[in-house]
Protein backbone atom coordinates (compact mmCIF):
# COMPACT_ATOMS: atom_id res chain seq x y z
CA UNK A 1 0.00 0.00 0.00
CA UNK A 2 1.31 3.20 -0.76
CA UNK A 3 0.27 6.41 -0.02
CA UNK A 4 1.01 9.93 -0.99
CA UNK A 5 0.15 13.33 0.88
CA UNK A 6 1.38 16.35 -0.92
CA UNK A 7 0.46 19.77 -0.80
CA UNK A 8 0.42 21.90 -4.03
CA UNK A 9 1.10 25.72 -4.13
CA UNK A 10 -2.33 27.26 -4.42
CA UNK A 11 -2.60 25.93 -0.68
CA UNK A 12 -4.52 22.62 -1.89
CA UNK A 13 -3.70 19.67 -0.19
CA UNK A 14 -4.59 16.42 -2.03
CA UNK A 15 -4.11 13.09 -0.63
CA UNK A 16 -3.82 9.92 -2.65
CA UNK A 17 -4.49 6.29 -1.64
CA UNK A 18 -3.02 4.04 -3.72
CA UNK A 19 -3.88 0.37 -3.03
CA UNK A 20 -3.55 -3.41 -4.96
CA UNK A 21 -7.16 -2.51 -5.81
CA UNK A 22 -8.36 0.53 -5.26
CA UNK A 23 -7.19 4.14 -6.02
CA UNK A 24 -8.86 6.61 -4.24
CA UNK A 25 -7.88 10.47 -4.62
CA UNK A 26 -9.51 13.07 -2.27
CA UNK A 27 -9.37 16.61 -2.29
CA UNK A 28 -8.73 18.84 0.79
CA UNK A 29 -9.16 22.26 0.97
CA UNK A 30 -6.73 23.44 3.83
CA UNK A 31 -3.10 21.94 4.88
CA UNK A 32 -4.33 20.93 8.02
CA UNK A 33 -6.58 18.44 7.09
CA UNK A 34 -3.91 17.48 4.94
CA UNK A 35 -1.82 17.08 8.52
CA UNK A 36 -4.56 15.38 9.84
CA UNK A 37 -4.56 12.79 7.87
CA UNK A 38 -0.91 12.34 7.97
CA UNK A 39 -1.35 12.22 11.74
CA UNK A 40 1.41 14.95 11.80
CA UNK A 41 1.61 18.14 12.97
CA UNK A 42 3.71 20.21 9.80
CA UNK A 43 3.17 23.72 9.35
CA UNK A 44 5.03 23.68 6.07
CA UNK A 45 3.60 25.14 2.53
CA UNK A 46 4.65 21.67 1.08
CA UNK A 47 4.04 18.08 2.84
CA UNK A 48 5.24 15.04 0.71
CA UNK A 49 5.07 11.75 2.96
CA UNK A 50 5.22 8.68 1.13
CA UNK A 51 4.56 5.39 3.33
CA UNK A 52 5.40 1.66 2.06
CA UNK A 53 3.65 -0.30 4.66
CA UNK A 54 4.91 -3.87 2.91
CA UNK A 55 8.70 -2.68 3.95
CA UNK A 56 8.02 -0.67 7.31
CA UNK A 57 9.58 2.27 5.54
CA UNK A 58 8.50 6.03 5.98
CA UNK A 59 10.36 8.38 4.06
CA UNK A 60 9.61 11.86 4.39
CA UNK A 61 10.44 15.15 2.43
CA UNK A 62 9.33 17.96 3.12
């Protein structure tokens, strides 16, 4: 399972869900639900977290 939060630079925060089966894309209209979501607390204009769950790795840029 991978999954992408990333936060463009008109202040839109989209989240992306991509599973085996299912890709699911949702829209947010602040960061912080954005942060939510990532169960972080960033106050940064950009959030990229990527998350491989097979390999217990969490790479973060931010």
């Amino acid at each position: 399972m991978l999954i992408v939060i990333s936060e463009s630079e008109t202040t839109h925060a989209t989240a992306v869900l991509h599973n085996s089966e299912k890709n699911i894309t949702a829209t947010m209209r602040t960061a912080r639900r954005a942060e939510g979501t990532a169960r972080n607390s960033f106050r940064l204009r950009r959030i990229n977290i990527t998350m491989w769950l097979d390999p217990y790795k969490i790479a973060t840029r931010a």
